[in-house]
N, C-alpha and C. Protein backbone atom coordinates (compact mmCIF):
# COMPACT_ATOMS: atom_id res chain seq x y z
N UNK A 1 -52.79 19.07 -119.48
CA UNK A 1 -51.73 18.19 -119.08
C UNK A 1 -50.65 18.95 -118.34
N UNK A 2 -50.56 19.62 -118.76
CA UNK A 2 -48.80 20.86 -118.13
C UNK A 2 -50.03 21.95 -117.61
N UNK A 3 -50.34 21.68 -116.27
CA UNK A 3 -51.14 22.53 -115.07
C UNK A 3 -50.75 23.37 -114.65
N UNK A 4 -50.39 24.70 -114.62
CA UNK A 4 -49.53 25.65 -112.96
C UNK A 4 -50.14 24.86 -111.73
N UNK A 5 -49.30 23.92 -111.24
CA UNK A 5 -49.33 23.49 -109.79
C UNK A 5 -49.82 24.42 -108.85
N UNK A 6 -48.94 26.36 -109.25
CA UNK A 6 -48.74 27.26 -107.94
C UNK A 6 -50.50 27.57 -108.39
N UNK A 7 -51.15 27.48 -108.88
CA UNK A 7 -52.75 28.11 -109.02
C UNK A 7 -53.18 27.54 -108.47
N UNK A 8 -54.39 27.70 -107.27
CA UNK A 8 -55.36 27.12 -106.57
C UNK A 8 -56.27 26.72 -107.36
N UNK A 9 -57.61 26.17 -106.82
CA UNK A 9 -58.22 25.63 -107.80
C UNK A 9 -59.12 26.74 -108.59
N UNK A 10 -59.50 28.25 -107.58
CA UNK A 10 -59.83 29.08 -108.03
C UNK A 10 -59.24 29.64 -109.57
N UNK A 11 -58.59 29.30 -109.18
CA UNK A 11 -57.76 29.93 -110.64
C UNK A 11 -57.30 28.84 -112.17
N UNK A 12 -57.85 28.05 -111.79
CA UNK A 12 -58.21 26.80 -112.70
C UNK A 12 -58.93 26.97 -113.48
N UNK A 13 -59.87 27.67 -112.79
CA UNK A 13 -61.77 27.75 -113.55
C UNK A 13 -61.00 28.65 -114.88
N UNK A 14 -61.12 30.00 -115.25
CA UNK A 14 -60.84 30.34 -116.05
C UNK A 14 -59.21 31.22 -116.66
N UNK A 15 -58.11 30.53 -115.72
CA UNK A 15 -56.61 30.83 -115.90
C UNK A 15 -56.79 32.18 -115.29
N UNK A 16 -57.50 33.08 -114.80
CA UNK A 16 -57.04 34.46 -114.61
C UNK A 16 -56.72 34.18 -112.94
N UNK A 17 -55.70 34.58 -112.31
CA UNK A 17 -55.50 34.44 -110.48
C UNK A 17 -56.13 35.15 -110.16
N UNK A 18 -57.40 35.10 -109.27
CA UNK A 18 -58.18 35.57 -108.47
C UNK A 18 -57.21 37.04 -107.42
N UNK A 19 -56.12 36.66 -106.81
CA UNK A 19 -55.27 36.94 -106.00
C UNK A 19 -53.81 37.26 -106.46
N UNK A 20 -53.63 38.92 -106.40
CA UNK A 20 -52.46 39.02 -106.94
C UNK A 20 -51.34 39.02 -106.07
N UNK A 21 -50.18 38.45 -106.26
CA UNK A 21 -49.12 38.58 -104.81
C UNK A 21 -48.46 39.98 -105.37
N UNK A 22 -47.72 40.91 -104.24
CA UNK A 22 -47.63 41.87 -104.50
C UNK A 22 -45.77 41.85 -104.01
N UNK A 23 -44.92 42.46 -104.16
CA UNK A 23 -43.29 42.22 -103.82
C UNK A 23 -43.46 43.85 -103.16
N UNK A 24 -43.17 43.75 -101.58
CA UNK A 24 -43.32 44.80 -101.45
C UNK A 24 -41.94 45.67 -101.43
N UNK A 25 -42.32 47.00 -101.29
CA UNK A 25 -41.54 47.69 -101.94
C UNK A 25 -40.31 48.65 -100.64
N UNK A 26 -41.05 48.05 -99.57
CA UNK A 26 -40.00 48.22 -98.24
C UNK A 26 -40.32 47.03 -97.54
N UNK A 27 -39.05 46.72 -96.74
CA UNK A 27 -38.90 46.18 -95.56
C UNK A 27 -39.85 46.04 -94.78
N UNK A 28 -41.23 44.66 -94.35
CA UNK A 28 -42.01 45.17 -93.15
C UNK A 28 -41.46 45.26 -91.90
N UNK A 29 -39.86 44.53 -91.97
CA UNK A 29 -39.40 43.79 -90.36
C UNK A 29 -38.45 45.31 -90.36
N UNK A 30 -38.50 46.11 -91.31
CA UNK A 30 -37.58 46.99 -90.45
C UNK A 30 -37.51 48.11 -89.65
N UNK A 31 -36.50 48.69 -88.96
CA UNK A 31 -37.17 49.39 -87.83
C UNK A 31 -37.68 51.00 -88.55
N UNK A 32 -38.52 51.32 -87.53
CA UNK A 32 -38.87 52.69 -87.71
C UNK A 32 -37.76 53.82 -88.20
N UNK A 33 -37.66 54.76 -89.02
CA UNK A 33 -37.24 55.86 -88.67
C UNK A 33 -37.06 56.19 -87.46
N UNK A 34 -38.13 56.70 -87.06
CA UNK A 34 -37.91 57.32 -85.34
C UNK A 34 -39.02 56.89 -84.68
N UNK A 35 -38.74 56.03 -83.80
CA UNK A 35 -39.30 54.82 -82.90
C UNK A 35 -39.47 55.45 -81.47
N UNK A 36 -41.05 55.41 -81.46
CA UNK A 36 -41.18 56.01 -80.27
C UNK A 36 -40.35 55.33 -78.81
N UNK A 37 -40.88 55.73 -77.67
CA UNK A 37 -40.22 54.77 -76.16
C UNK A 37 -40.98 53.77 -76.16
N UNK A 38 -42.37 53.60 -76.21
CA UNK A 38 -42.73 52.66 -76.70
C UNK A 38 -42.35 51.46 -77.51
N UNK A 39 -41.95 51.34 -78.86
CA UNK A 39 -41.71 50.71 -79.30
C UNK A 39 -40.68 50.24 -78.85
N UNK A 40 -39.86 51.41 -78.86
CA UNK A 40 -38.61 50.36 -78.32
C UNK A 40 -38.62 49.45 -76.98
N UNK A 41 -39.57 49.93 -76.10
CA UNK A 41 -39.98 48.83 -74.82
C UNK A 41 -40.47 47.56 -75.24
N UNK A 42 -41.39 47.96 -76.24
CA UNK A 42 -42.06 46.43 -76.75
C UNK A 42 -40.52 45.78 -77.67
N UNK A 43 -39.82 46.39 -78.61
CA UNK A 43 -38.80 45.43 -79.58
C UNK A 43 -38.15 44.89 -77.98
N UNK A 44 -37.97 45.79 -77.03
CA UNK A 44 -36.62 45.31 -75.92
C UNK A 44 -37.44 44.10 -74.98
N UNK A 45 -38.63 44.17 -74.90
CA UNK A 45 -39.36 42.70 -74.12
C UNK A 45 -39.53 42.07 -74.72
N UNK A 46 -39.59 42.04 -75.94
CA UNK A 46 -39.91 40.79 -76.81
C UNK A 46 -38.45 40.40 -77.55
N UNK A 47 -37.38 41.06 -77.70
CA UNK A 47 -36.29 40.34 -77.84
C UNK A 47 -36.17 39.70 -76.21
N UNK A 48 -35.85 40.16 -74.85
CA UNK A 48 -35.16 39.61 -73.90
C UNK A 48 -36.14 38.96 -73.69
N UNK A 49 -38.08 38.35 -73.96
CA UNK A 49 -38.36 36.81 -73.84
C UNK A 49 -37.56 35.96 -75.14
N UNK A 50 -37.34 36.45 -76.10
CA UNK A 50 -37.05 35.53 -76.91
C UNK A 50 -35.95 34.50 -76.62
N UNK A 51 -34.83 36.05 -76.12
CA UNK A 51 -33.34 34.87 -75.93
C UNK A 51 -33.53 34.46 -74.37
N UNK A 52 -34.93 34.76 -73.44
CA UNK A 52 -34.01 33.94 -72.04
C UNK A 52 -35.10 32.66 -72.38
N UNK A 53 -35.93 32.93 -73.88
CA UNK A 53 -36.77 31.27 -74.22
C UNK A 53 -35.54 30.11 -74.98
N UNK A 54 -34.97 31.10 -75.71
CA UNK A 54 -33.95 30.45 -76.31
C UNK A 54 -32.75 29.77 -75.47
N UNK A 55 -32.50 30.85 -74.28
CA UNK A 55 -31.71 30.25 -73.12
C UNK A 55 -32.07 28.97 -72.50
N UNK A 56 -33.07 29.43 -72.49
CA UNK A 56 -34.56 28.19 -71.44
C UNK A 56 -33.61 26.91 -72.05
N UNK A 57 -34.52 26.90 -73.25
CA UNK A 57 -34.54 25.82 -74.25
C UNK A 57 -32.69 24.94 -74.55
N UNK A 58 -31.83 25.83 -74.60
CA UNK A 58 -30.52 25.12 -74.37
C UNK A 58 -30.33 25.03 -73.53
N UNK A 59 -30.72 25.22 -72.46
CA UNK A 59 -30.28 24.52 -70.67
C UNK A 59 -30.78 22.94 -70.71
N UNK A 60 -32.30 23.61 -70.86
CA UNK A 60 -32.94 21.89 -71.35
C UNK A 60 -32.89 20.92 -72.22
N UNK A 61 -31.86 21.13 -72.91
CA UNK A 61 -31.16 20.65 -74.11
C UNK A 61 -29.99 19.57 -73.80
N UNK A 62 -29.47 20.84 -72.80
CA UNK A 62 -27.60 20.25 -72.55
C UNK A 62 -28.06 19.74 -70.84
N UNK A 63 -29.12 20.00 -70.10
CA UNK A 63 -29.49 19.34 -69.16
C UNK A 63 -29.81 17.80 -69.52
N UNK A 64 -30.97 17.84 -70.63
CA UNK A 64 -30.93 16.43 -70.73
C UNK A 64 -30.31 15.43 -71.61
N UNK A 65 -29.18 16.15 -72.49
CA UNK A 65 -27.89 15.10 -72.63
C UNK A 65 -27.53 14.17 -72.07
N UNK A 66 -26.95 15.76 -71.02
CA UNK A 66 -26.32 15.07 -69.72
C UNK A 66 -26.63 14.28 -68.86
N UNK A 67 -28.23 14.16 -68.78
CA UNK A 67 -28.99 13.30 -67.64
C UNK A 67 -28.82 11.91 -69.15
N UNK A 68 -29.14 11.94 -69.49
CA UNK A 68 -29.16 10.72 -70.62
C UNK A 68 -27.54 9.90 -70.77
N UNK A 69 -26.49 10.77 -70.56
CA UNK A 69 -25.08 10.53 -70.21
C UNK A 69 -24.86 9.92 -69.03
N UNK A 70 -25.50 10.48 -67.96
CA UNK A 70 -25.28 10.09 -66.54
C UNK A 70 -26.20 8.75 -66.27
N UNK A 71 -27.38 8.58 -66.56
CA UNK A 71 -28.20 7.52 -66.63
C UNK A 71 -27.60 5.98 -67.27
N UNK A 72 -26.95 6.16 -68.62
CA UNK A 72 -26.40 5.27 -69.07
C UNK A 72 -24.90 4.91 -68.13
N UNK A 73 -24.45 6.02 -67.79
CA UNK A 73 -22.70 5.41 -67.21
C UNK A 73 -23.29 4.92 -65.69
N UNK A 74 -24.81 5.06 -65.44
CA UNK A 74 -25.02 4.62 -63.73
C UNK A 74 -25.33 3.49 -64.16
N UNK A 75 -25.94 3.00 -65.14
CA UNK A 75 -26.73 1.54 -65.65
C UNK A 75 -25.84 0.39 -65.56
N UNK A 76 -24.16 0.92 -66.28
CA UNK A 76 -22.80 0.17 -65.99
C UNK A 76 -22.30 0.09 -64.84
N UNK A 77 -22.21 1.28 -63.98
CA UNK A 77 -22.22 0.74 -62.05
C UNK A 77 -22.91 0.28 -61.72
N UNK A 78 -24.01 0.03 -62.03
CA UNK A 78 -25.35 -1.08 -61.37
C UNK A 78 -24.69 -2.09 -61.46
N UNK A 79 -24.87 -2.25 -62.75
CA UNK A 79 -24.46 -3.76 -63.31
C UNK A 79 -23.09 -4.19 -62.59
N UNK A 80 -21.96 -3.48 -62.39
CA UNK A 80 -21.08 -3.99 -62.01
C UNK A 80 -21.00 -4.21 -60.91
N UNK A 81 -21.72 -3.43 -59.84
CA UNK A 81 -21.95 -3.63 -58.59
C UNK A 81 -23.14 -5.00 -58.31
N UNK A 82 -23.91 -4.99 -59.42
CA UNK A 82 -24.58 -6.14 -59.16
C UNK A 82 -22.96 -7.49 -59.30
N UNK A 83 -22.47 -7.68 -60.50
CA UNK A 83 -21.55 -8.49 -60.45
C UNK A 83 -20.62 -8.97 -59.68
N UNK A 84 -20.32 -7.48 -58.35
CA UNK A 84 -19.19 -7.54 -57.72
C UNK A 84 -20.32 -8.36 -56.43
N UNK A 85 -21.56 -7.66 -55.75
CA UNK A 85 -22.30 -8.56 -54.55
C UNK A 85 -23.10 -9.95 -55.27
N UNK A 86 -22.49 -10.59 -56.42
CA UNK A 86 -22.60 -11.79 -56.25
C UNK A 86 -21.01 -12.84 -55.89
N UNK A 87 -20.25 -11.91 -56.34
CA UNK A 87 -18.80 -12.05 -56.63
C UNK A 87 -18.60 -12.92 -54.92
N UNK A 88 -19.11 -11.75 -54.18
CA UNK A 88 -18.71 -11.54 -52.66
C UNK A 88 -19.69 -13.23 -51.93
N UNK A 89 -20.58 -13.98 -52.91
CA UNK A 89 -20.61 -14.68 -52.26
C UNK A 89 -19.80 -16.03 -52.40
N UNK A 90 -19.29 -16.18 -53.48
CA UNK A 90 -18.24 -17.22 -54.08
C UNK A 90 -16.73 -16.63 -52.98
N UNK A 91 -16.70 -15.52 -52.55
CA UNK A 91 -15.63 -14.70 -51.56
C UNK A 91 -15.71 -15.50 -50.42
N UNK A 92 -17.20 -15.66 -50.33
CA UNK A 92 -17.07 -15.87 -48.59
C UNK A 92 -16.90 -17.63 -48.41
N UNK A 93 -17.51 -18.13 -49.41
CA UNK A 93 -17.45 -19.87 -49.53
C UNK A 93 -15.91 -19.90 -49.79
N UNK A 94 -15.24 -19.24 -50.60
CA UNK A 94 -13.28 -18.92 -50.58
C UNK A 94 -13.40 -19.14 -49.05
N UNK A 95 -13.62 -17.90 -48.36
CA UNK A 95 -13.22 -18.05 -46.99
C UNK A 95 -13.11 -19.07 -46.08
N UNK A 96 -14.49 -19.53 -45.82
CA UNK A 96 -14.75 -20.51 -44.87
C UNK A 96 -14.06 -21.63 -45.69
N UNK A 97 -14.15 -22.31 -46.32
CA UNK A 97 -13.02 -23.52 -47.12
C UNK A 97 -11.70 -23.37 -46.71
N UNK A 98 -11.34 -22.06 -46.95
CA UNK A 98 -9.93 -22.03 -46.43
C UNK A 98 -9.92 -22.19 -44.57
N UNK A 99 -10.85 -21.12 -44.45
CA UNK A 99 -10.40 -21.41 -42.47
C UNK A 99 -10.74 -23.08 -42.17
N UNK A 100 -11.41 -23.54 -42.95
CA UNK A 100 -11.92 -25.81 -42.56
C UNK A 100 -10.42 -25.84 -43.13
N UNK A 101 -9.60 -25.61 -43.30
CA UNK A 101 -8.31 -26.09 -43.23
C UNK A 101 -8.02 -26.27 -41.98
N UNK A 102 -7.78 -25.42 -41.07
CA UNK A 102 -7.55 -25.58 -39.51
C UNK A 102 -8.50 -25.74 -38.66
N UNK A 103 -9.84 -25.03 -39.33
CA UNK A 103 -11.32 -25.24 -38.16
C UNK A 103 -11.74 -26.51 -38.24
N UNK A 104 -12.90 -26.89 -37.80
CA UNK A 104 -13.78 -27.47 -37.93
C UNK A 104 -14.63 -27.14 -38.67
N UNK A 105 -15.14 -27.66 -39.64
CA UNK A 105 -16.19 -27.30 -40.73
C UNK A 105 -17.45 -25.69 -40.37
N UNK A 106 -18.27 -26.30 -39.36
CA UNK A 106 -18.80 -25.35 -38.58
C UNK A 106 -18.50 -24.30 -38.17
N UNK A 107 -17.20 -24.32 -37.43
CA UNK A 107 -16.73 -22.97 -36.98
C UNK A 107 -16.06 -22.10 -37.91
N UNK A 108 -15.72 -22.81 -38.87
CA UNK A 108 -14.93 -21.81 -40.25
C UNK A 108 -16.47 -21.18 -40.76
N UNK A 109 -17.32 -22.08 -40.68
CA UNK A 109 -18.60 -20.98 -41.38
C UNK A 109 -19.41 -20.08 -40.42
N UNK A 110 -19.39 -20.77 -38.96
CA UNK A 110 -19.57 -19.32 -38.32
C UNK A 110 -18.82 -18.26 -38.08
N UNK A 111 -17.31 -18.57 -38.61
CA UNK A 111 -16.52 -16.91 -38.45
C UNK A 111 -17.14 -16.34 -39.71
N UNK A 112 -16.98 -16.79 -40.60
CA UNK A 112 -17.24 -16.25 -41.74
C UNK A 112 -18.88 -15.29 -41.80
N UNK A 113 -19.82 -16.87 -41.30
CA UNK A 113 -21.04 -15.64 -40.93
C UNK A 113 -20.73 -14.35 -40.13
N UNK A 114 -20.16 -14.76 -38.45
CA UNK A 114 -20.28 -13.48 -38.06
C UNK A 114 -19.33 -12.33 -38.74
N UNK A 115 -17.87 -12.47 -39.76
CA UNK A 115 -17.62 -11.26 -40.22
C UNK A 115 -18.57 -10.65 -41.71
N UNK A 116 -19.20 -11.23 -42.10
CA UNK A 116 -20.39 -10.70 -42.81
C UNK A 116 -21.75 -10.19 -41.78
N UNK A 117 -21.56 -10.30 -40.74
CA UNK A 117 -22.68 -9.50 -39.68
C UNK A 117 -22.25 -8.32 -39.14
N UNK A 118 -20.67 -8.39 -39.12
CA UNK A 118 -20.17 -7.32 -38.27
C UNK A 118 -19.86 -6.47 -39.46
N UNK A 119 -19.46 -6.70 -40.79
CA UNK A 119 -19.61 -5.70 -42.00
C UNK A 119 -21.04 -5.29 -42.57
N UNK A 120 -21.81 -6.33 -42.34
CA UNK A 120 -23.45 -5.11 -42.38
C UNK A 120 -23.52 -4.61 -41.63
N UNK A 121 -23.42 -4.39 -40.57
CA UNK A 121 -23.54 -3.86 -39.02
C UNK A 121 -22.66 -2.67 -39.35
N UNK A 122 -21.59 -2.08 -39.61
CA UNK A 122 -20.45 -1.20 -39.97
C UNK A 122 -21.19 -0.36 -41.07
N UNK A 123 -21.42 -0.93 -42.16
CA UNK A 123 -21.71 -0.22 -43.26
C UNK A 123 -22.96 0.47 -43.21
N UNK A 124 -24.04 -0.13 -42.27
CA UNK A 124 -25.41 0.40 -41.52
C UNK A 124 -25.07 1.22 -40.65
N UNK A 125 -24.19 1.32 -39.67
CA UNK A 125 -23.95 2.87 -39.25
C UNK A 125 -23.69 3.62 -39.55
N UNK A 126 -22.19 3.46 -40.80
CA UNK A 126 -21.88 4.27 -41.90
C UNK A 126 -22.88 5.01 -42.91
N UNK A 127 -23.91 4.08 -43.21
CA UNK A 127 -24.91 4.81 -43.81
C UNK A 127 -26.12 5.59 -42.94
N UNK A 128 -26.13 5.63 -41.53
CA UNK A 128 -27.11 6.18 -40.49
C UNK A 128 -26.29 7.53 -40.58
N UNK A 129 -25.17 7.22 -39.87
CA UNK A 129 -23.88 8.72 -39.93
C UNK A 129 -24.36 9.70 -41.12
N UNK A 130 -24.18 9.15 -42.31
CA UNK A 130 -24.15 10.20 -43.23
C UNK A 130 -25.80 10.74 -43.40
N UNK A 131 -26.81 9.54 -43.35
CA UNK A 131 -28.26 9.97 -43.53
C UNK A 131 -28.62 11.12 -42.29
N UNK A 132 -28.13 10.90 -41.65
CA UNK A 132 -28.62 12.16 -39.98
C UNK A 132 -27.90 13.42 -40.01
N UNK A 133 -27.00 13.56 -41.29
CA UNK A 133 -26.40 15.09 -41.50
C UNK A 133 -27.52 15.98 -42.76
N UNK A 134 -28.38 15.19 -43.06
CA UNK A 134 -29.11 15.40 -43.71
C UNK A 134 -30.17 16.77 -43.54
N UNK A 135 -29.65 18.20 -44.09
CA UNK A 135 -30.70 19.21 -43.40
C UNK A 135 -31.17 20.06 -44.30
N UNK A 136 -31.52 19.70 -45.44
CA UNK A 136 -32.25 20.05 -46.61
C UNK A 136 -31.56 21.63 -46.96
N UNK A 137 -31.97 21.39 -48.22
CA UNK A 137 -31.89 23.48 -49.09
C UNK A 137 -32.20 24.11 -47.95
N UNK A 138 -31.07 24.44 -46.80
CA UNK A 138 -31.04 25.67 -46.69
C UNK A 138 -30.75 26.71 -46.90
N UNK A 139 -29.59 26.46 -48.01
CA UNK A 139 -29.14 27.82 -48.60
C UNK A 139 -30.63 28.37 -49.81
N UNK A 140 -31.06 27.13 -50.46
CA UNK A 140 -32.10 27.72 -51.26
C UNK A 140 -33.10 28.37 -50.59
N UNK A 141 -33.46 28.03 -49.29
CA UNK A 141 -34.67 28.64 -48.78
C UNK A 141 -33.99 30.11 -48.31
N UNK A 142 -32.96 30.20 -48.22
CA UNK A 142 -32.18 31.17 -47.44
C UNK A 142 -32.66 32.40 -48.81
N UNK A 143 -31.93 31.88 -49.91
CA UNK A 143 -32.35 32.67 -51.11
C UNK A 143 -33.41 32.64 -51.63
N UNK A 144 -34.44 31.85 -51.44
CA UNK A 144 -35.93 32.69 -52.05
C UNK A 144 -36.00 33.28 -50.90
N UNK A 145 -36.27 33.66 -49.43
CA UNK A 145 -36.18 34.44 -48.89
C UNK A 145 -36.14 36.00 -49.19
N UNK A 146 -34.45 36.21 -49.23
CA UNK A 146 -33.92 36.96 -50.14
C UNK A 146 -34.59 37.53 -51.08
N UNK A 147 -34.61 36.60 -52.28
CA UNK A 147 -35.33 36.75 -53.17
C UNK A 147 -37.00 37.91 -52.99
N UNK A 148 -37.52 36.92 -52.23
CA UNK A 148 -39.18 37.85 -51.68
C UNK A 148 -39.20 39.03 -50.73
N UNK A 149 -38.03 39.09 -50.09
CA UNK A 149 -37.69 40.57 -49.93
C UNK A 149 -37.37 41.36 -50.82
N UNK A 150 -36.66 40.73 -51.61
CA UNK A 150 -35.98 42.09 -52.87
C UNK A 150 -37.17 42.15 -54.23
N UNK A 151 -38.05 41.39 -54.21
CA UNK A 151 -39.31 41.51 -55.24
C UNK A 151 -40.62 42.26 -54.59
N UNK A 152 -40.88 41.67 -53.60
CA UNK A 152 -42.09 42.62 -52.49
C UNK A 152 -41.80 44.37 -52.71
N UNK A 153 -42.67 45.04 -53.16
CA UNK A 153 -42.54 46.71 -52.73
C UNK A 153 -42.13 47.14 -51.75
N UNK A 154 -41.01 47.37 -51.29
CA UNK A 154 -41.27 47.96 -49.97
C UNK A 154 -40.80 46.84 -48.98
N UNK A 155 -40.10 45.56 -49.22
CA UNK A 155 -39.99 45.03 -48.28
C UNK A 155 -38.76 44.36 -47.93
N UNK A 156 -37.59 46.19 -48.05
CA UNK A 156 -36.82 45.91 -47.54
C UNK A 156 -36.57 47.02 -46.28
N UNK A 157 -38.35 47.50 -45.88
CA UNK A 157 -38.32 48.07 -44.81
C UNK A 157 -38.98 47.72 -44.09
N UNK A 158 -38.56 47.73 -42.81
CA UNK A 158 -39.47 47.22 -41.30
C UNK A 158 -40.77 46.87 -41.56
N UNK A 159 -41.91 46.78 -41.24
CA UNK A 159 -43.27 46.84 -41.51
C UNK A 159 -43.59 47.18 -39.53
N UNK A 160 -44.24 47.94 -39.24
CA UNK A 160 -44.60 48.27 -37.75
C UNK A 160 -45.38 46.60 -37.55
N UNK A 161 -45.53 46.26 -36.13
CA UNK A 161 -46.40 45.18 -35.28
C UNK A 161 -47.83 45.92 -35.28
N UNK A 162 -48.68 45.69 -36.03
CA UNK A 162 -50.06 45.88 -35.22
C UNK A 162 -50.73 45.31 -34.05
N UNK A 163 -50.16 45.56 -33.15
CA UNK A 163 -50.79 44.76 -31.60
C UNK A 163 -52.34 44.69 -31.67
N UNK A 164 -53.24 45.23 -32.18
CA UNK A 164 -54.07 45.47 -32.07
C UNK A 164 -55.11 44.64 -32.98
N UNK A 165 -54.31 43.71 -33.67
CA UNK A 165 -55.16 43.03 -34.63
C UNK A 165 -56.23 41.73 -34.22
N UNK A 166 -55.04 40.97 -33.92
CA UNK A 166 -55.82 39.73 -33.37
C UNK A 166 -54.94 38.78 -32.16
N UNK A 167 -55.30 39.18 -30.86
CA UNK A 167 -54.22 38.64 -29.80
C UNK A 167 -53.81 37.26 -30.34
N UNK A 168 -52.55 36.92 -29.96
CA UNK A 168 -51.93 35.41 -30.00
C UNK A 168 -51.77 35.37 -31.71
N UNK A 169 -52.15 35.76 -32.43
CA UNK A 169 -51.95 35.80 -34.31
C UNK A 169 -50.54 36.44 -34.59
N UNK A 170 -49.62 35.60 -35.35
CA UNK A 170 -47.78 36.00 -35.91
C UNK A 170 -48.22 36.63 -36.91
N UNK A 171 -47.39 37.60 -37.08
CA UNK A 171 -47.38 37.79 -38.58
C UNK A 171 -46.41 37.23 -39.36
N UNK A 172 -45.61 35.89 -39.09
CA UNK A 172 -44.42 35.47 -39.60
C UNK A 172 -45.62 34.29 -40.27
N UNK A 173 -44.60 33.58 -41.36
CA UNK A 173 -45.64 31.85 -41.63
C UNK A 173 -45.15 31.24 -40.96
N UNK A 174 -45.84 30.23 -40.23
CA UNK A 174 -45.25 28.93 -39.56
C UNK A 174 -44.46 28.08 -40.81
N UNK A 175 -44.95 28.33 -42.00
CA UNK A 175 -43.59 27.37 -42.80
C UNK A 175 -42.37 28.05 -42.77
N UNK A 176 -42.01 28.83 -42.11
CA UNK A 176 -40.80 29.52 -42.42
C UNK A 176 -40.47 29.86 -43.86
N UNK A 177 -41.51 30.70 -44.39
CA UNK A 177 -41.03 30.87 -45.85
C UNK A 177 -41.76 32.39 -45.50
C-alpha cells in the first residue's frame, strides 16, 4: 500500500535499487584549474552563441509585441477612416442641397460631382509624386557591399583584369551585388 513512488519498476521486484545515484563530490560545470587555449575558445564560442541566441530571441520578442501593438492601433485607423469615407458621402449630399438653394437642382450636383473629380484627380497625383521617388535599399545594398568586401580574404585589394580569359565576359555581376 505505502509504495516508494521514486523506485522504478525494477526495483519493485525485490526492494533492492538496481541503480545507485551517486552526490558527486566536485563541481562537473566548473572550470578547470588550468584551462588550456582551447578550452577557453570553445567556453568563449559557446557562451557568445548563447547570448547573441538569447539576443536573437529578445529582438523577436520585443519585435513582435510591437508588430502586435502596431497592427491593433492600424485596425482603429482603418476603421475610422472607413467611418470618415462614408461620412464624406452624407458631406457631399450636405453640399449639393445647400448649392439647390441658389442652383438648379442639376447644376448644384454637377459642381459637387466635378469637385469630387478634381479632388481624386489631386490626391492621384499626390500619390504618383510620392510613388516615383521610390528607389529602393540603397543604403542596404550599399552596405552588404561593404559588408562582402570586408568578409572576402583579400578583398580589400585590387584583384588584376585577366584580359585573357574570355573576350566580351565582366567580371562585375550584372545584379549589381
Amino acid at each position: 500500500m505505502w509504495e516508494d513512488l521514486s523506485m522504478s519498476s525494477g526495483d519493485r521486484k525485490n526492494g533492492v535499487p538496481t541503480t545507485v545515484t551517486s552526490i558527486p563530490l566536485v563541481d562537473p560545470h566548473a572550470p578547470k584549474v588550468d584551462p588550456s587555449v582551447g578550452d577557453l575558445v570553445k567556453d568563449a564560442t559557446a557562451q557568445m552563441s548563447t547570448l547573441v541566441r538569447a539576443e536573437v530571441e529578445l529582438a523577436k520578442a520585443e519585435i513582435t509585441r510591437d508588430v502586435k501593438k502596431g497592427l491593433t492601433g492600424s485596425v482603429f485607423f482603418i476603421l475610422a477612416l472607413v467611418v470618415l469615407f462614408y461620412s464624406t458621402f452624407f458631406f457631399f449630399f450636405f453640399l449639393a442641397t445647400v448649392l439647390d438653394i441658389w442652383l438648379v437642382t442639376w447644376a448644384a450636383y454637377l459642381i459637387v460631382f466635378g469637385l469630387m473629380v478634381v479632388t481624386t484627380i489631386l490626391f492621384a497625383l499626390l500619390g504618383y509624386l510620392k510613388v516615383r521617388r521610390i528607389r529602393g535599399p540603397q543604403k542596404t545594398i550599399a552596405s552588404v557591399k561593404e559588408a562582402r568586401v570586408a568578409l572576402v580574404p583579400g578583398g580589400d585589394k585590387p584583384t588584376p583584369a585577366i584580359s585573357g580569359d574570355r573576350p566580351g565576359t565582366s567580371t562585375t555581376d550584372p545584379s549589381g551585388w
